[in-house]
PDB file of N, CA and C in Angstrom:
ATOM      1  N   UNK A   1     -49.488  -0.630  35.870  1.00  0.00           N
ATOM      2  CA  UNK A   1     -48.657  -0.922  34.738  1.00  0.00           C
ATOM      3  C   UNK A   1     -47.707   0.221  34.479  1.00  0.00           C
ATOM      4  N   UNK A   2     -46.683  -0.041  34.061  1.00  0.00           N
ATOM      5  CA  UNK A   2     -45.609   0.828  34.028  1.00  0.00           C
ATOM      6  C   UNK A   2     -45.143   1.247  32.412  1.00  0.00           C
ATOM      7  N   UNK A   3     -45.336   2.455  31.909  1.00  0.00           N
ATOM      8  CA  UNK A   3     -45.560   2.851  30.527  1.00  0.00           C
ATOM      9  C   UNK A   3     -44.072   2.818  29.752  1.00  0.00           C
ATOM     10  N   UNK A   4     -43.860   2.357  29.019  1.00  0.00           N
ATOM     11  CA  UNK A   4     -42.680   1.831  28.082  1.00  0.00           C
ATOM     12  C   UNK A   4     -42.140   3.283  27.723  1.00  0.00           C
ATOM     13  N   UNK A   5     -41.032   3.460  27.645  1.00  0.00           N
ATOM     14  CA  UNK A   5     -40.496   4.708  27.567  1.00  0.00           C
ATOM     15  C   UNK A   5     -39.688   4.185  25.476  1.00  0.00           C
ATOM     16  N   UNK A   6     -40.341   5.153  24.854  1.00  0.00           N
ATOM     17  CA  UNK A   6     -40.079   4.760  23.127  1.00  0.00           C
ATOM     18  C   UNK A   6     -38.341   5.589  22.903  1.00  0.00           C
ATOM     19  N   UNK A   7     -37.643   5.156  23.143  1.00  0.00           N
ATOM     20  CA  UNK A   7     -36.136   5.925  22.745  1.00  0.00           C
ATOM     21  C   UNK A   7     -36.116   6.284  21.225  1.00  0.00           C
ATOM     22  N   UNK A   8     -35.558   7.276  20.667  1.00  0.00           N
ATOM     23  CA  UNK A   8     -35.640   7.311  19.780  1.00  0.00           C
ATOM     24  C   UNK A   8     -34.674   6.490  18.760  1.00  0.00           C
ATOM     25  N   UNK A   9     -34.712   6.091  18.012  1.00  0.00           N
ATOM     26  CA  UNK A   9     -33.541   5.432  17.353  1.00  0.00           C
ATOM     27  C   UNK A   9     -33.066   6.137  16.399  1.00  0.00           C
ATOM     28  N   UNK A  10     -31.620   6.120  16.565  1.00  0.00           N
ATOM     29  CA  UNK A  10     -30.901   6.993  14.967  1.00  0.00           C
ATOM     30  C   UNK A  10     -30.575   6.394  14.254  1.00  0.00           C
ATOM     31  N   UNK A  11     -30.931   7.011  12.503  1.00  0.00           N
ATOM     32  CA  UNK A  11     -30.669   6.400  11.599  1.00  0.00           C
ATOM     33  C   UNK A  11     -29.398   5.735  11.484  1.00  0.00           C
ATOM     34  N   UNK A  12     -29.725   4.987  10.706  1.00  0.00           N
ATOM     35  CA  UNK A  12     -28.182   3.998  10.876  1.00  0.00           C
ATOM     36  C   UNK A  12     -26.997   4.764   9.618  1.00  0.00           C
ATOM     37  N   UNK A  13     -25.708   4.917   9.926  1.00  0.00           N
ATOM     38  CA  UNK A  13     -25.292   6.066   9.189  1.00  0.00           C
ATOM     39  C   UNK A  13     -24.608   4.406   8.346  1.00  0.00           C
ATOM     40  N   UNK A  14     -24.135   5.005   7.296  1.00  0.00           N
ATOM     41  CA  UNK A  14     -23.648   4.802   5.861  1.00  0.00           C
ATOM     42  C   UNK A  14     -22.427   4.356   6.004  1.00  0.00           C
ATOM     43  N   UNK A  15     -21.798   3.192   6.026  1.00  0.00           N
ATOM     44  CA  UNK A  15     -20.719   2.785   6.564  1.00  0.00           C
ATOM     45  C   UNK A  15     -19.833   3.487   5.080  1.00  0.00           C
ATOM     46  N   UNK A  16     -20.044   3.493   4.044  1.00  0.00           N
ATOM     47  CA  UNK A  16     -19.382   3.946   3.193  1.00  0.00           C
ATOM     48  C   UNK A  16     -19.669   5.476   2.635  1.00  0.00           C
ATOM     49  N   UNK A  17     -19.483   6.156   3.914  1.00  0.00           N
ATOM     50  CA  UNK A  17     -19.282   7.668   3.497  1.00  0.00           C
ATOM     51  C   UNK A  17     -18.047   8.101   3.163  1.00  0.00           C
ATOM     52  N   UNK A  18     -18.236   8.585   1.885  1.00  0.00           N
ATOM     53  CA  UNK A  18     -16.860   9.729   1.470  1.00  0.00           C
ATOM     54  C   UNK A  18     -15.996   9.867   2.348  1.00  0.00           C
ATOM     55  N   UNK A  19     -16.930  10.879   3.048  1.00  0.00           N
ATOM     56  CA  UNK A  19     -15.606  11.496   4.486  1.00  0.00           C
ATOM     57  C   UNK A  19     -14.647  10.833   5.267  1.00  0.00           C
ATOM     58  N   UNK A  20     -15.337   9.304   5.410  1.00  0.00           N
ATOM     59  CA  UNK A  20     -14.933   8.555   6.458  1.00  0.00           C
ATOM     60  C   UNK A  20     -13.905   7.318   5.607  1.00  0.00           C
ATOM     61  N   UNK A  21     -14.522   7.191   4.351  1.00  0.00           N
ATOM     62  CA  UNK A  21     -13.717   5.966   3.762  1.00  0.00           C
ATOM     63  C   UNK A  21     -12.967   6.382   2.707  1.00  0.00           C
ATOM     64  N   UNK A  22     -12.530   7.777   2.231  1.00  0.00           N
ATOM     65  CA  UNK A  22     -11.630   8.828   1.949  1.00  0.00           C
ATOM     66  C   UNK A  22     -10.262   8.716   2.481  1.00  0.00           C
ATOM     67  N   UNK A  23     -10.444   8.679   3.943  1.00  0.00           N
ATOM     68  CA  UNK A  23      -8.769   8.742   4.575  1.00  0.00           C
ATOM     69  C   UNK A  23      -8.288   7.136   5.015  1.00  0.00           C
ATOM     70  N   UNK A  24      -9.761   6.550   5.084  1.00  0.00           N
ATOM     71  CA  UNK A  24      -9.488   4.698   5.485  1.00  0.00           C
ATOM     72  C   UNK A  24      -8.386   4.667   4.176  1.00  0.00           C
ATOM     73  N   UNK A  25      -8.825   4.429   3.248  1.00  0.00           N
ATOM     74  CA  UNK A  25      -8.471   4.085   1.493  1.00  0.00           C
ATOM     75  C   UNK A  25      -7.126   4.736   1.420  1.00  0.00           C
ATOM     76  N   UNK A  26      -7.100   6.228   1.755  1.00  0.00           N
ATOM     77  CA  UNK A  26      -5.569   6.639   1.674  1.00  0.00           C
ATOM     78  C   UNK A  26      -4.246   5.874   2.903  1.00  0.00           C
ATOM     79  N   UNK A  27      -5.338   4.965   4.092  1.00  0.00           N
ATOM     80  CA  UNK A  27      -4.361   4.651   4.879  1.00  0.00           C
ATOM     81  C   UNK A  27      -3.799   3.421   4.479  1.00  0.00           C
ATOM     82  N   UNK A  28      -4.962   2.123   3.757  1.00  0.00           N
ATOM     83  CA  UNK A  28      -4.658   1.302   3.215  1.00  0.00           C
ATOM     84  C   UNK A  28      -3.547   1.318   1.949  1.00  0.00           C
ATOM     85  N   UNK A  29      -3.509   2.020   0.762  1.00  0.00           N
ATOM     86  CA  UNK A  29      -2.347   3.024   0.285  1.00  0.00           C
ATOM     87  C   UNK A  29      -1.314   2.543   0.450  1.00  0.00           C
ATOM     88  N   UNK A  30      -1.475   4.085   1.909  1.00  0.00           N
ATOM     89  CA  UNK A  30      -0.165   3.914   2.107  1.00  0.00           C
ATOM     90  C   UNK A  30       0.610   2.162   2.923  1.00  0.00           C
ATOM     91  N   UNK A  31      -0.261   1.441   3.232  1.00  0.00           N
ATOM     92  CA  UNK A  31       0.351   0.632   3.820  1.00  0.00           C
ATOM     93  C   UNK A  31       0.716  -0.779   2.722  1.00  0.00           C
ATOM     94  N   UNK A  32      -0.200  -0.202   1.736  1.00  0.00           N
ATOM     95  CA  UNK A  32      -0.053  -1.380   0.478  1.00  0.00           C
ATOM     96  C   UNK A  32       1.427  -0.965  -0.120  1.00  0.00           C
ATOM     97  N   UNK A  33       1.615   0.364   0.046  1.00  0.00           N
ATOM     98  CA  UNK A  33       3.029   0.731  -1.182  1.00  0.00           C
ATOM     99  C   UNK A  33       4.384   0.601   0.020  1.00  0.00           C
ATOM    100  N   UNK A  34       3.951   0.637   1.414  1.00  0.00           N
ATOM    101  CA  UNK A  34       5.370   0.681   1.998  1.00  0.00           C
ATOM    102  C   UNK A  34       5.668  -1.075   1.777  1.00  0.00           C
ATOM    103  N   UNK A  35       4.413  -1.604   1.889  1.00  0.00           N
ATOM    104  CA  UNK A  35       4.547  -3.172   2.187  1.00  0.00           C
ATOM    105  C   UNK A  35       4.652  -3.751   0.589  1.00  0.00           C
ATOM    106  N   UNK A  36       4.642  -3.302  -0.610  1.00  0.00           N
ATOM    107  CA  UNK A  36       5.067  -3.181  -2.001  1.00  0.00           C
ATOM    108  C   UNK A  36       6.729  -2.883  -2.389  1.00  0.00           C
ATOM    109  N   UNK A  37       7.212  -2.234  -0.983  1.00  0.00           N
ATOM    110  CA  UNK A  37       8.291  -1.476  -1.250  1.00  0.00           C
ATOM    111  C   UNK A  37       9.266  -2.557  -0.711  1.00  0.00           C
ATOM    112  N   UNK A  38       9.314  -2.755   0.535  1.00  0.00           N
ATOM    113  CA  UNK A  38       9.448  -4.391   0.909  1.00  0.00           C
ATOM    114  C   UNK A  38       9.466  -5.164   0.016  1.00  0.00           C
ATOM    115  N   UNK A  39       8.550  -5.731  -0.441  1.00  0.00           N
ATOM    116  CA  UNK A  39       8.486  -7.292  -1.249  1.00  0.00           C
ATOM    117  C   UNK A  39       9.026  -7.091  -2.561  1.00  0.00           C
ATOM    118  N   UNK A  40       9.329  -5.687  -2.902  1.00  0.00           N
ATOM    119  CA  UNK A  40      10.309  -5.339  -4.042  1.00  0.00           C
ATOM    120  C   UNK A  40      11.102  -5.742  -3.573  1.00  0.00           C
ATOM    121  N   UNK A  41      12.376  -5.311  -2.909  1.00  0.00           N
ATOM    122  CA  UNK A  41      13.413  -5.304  -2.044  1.00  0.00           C
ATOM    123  C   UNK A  41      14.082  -6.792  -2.203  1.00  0.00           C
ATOM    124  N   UNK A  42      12.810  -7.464  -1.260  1.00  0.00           N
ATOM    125  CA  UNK A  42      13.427  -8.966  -1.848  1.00  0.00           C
ATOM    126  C   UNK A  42      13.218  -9.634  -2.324  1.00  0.00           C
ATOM    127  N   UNK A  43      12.330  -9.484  -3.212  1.00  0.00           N
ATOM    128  CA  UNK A  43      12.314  -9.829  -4.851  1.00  0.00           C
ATOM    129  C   UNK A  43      13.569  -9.615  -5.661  1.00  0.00           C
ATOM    130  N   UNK A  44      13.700  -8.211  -5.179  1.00  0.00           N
ATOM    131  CA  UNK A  44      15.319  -7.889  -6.538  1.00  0.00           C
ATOM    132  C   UNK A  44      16.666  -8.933  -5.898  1.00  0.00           C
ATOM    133  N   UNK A  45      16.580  -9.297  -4.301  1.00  0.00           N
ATOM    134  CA  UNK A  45      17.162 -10.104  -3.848  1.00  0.00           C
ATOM    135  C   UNK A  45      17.609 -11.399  -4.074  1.00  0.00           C
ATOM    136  N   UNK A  46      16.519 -11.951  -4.402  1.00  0.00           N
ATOM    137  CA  UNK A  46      15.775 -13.446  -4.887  1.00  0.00           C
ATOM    138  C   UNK A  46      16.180 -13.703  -6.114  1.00  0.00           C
ATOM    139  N   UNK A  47      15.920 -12.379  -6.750  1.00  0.00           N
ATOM    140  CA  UNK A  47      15.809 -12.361  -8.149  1.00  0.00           C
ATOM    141  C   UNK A  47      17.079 -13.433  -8.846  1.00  0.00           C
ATOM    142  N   UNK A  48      16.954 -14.427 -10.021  1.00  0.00           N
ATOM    143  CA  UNK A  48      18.131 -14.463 -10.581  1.00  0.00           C
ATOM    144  C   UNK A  48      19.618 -13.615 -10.931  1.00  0.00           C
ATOM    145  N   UNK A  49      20.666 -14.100 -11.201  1.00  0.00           N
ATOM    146  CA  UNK A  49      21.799 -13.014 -11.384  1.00  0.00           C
ATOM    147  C   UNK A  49      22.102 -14.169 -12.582  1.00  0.00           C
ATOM    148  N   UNK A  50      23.088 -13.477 -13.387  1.00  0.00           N
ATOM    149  CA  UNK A  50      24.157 -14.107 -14.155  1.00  0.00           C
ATOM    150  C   UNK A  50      23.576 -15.066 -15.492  1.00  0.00           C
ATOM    151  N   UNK A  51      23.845 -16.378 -15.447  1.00  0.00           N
ATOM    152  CA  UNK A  51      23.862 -17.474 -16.662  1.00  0.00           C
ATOM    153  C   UNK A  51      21.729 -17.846 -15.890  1.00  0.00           C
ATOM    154  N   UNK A  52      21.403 -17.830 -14.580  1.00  0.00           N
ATOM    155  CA  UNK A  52      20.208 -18.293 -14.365  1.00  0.00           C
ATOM    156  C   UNK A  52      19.064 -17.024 -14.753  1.00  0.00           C
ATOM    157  N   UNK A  53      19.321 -16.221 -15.070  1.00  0.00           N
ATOM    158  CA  UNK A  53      18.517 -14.728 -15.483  1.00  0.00           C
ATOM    159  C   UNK A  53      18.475 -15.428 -16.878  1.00  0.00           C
ATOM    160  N   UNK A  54      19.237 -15.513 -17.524  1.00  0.00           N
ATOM    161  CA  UNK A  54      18.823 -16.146 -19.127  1.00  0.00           C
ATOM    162  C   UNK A  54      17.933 -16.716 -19.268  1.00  0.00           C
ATOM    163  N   UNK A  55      18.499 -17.996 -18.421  1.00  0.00           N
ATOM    164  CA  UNK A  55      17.468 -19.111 -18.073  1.00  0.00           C
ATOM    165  C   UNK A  55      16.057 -18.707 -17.851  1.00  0.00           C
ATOM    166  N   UNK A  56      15.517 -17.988 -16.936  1.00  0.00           N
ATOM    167  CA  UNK A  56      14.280 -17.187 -16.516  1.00  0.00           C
ATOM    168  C   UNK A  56      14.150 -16.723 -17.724  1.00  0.00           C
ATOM    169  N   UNK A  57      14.464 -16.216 -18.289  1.00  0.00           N
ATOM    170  CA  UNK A  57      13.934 -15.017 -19.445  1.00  0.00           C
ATOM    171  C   UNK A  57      14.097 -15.893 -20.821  1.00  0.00           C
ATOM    172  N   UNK A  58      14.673 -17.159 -21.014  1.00  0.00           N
ATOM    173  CA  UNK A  58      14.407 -18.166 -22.117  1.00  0.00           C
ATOM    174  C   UNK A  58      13.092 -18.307 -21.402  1.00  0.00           C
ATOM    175  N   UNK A  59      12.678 -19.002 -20.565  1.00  0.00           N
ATOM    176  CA  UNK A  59      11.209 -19.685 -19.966  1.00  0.00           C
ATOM    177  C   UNK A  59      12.134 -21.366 -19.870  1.00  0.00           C
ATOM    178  N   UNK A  60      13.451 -20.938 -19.562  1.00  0.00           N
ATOM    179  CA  UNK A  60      13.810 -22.437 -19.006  1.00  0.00           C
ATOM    180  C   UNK A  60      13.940 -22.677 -17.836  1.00  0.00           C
ATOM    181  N   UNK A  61      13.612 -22.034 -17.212  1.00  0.00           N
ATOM    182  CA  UNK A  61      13.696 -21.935 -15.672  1.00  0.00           C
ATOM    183  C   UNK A  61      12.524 -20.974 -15.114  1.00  0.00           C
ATOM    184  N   UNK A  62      11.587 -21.225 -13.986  1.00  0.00           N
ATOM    185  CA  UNK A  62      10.960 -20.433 -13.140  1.00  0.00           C
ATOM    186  C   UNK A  62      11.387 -19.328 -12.438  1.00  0.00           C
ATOM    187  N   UNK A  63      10.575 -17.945 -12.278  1.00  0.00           N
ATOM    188  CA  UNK A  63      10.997 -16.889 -11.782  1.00  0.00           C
ATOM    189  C   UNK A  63      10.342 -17.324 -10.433  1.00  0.00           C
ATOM    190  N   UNK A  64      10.792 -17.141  -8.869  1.00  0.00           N
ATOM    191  CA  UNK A  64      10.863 -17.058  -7.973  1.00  0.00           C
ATOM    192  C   UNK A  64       9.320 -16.194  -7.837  1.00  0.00           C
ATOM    193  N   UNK A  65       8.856 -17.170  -6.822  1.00  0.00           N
ATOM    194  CA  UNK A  65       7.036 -16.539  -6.669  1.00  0.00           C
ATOM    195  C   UNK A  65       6.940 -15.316  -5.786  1.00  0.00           C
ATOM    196  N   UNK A  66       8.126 -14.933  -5.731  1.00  0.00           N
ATOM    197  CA  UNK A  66       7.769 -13.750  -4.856  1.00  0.00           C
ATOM    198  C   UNK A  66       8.176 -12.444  -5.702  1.00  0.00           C
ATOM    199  N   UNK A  67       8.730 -12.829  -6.902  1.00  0.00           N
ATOM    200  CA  UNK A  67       8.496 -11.727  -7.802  1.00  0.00           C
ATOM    201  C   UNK A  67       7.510 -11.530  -8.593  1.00  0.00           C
ATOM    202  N   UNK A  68       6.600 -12.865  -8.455  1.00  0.00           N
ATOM    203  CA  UNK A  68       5.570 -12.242  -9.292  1.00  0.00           C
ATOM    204  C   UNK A  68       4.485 -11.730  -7.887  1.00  0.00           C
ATOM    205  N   UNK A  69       4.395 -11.801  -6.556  1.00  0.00           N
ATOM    206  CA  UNK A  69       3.962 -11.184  -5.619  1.00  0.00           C
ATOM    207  C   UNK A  69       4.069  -9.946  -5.372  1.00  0.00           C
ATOM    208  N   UNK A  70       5.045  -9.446  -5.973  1.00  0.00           N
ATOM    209  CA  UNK A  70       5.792  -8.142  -5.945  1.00  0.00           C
ATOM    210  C   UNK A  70       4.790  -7.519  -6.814  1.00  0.00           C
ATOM    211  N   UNK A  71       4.538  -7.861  -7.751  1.00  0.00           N
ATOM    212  CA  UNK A  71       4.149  -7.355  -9.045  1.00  0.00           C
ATOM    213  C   UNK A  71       2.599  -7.158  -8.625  1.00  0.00           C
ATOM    214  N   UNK A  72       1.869  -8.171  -8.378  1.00  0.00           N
ATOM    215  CA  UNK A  72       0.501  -8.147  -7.744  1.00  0.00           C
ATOM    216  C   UNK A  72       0.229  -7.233  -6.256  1.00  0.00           C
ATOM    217  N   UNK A  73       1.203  -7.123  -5.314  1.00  0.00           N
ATOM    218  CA  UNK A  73       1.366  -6.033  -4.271  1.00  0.00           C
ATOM    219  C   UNK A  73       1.324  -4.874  -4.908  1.00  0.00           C
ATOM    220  N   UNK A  74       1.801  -4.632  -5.700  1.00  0.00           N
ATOM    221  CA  UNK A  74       2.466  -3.124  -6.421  1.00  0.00           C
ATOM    222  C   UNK A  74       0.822  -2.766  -6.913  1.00  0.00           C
ATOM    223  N   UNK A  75       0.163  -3.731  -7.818  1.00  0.00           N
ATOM    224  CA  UNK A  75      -1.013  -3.635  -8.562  1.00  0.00           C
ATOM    225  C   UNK A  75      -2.347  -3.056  -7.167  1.00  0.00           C
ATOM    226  N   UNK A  76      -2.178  -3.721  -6.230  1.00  0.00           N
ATOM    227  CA  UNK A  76      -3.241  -3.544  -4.919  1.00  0.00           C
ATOM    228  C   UNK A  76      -3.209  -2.559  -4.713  1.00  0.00           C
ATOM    229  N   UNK A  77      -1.711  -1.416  -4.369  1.00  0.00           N
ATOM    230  CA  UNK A  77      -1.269  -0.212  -4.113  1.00  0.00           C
ATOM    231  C   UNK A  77      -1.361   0.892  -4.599  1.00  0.00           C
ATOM    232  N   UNK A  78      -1.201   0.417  -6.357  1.00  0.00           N
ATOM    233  CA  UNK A  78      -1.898   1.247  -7.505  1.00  0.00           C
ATOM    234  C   UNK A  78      -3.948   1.273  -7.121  1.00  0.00           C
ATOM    235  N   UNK A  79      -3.875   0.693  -7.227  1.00  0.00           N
ATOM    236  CA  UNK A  79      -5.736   0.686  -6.889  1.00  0.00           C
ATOM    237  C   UNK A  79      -5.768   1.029  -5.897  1.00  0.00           C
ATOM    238  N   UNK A  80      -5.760   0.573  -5.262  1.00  0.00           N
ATOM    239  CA  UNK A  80      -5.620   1.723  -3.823  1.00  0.00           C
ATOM    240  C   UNK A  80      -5.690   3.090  -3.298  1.00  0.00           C
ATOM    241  N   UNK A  81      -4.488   3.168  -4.043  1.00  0.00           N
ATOM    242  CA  UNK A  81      -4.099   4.764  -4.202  1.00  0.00           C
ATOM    243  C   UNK A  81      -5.111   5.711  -5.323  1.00  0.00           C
ATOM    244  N   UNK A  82      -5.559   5.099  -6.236  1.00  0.00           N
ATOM    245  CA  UNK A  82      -6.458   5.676  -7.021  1.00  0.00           C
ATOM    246  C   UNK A  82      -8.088   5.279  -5.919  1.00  0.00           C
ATOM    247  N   UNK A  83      -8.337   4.596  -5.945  1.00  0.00           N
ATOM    248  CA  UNK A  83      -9.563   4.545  -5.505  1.00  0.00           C
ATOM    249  C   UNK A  83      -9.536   5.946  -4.092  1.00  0.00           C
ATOM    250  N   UNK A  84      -8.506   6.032  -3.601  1.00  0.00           N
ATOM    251  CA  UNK A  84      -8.553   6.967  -2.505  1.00  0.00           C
ATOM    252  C   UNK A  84      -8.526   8.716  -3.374  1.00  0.00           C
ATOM    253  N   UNK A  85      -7.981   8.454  -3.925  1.00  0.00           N
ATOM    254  CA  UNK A  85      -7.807   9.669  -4.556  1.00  0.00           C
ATOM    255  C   UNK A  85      -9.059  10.206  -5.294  1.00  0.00           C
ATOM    256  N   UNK A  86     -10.160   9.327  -5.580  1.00  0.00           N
ATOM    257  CA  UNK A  86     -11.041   9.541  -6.291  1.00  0.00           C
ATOM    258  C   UNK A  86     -12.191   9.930  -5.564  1.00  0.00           C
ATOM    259  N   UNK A  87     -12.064   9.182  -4.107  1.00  0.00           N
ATOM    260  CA  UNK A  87     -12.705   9.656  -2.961  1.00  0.00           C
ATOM    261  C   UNK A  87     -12.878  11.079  -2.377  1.00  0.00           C
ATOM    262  N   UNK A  88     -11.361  11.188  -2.700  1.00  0.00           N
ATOM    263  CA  UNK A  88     -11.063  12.450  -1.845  1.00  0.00           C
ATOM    264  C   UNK A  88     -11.455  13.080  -3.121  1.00  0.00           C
ATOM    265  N   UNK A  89     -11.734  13.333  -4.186  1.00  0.00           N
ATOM    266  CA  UNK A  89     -12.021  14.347  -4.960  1.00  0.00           C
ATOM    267  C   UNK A  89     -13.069  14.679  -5.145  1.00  0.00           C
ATOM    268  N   UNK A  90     -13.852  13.442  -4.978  1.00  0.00           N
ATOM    269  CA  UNK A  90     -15.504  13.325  -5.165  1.00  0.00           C
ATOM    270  C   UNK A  90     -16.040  14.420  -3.485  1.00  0.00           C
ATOM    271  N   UNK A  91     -15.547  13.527  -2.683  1.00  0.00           N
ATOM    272  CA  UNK A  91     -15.715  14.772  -1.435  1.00  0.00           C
ATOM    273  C   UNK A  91     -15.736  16.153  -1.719  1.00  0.00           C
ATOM    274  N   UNK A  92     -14.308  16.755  -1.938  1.00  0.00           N
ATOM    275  CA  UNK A  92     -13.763  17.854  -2.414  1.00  0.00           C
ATOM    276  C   UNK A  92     -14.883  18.352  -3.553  1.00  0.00           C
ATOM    277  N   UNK A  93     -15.493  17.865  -4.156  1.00  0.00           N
ATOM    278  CA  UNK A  93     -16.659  18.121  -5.149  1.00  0.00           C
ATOM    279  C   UNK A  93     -17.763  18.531  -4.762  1.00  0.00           C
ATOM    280  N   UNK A  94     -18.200  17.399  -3.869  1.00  0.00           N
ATOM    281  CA  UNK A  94     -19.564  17.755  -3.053  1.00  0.00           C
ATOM    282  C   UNK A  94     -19.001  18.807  -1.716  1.00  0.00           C
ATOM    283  N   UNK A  95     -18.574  18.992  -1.447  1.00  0.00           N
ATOM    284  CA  UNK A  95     -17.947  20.248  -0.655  1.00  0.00           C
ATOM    285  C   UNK A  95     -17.836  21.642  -1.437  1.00  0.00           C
ATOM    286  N   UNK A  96     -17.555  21.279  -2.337  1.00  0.00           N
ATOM    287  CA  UNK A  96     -17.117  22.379  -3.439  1.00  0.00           C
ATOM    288  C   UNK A  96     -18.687  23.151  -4.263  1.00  0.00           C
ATOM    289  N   UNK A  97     -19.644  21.816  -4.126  1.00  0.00           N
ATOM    290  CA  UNK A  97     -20.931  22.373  -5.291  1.00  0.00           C
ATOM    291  C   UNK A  97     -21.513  22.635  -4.047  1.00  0.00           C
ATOM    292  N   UNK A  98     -21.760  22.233  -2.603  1.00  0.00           N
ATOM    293  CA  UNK A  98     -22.649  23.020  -1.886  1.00  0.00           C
ATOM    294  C   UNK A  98     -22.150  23.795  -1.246  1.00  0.00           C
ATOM    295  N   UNK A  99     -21.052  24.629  -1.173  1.00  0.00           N
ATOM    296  CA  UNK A  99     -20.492  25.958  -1.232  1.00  0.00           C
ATOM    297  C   UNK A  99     -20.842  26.522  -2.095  1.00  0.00           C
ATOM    298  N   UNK A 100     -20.849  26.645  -3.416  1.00  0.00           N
ATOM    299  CA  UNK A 100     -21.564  27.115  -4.331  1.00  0.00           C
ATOM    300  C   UNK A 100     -22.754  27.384  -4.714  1.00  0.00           C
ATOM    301  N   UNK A 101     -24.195  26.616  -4.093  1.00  0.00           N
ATOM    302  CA  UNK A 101     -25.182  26.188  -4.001  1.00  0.00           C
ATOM    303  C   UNK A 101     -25.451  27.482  -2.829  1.00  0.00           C
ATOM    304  N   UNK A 102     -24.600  27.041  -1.629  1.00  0.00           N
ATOM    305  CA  UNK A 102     -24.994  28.581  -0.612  1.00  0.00           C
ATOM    306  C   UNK A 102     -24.536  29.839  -0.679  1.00  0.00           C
ATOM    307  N   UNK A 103     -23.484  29.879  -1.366  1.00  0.00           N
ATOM    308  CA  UNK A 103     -23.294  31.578  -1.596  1.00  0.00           C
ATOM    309  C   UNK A 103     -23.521  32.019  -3.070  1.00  0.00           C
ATOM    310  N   UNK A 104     -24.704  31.398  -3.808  1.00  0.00           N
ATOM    311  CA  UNK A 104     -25.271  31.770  -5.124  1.00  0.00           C
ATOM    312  C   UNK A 104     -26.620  31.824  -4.720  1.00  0.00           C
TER     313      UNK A 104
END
């Protein structure tokens, strides 16, 4: 009989570590605000001009759905950008207290 060789297995790491989902979050960001920056663009395009802007802004007429897309892109980008930022600080924290922790 031939004896089973036991491999060790490594713990399974933390798909949501700081370190790693820190710079994911800042990449998403940035790709939410360039792609925010865009759908501004032609939104202001789209947008009404003249006697139909009234209209929109009485509520006698519909604003074009890609300005209110604009508005909800922009909102993803804002969260985004904070949730990354909060990452990276919380890191920067725990980096910061066990530096402190070893040279005290």
């Amino acid at each position: 009989m031939a004896a089973t060789t036991d491999k060790p297995t490594k713990p399974p790491t933390s798909a949501l570590h700081p370190k790693r989902l820190g710079p994911t979050m800042a990449a998403i960001a940035g790709l939410a605000s360039a792609l925010s920056v865009v759908v501004g663009l032609i939104a202001a395009r789209v947008t009404p001009h003249g006697f139909a802007r009234l209209a929109v802004s009485l509520h006698l007429a519909r604003e074009p759905f890609i300005v209110k897309l604009a508005a909800g892109i922009a909102a993803v980008a804002v969260a985004a950008a904070t949730i990354s930022g909060l990452l990276h600080f919380y890191t920067w924290w725990q980096e910061h207290d066990a530096g402190s922790s070893d040279s005290g």
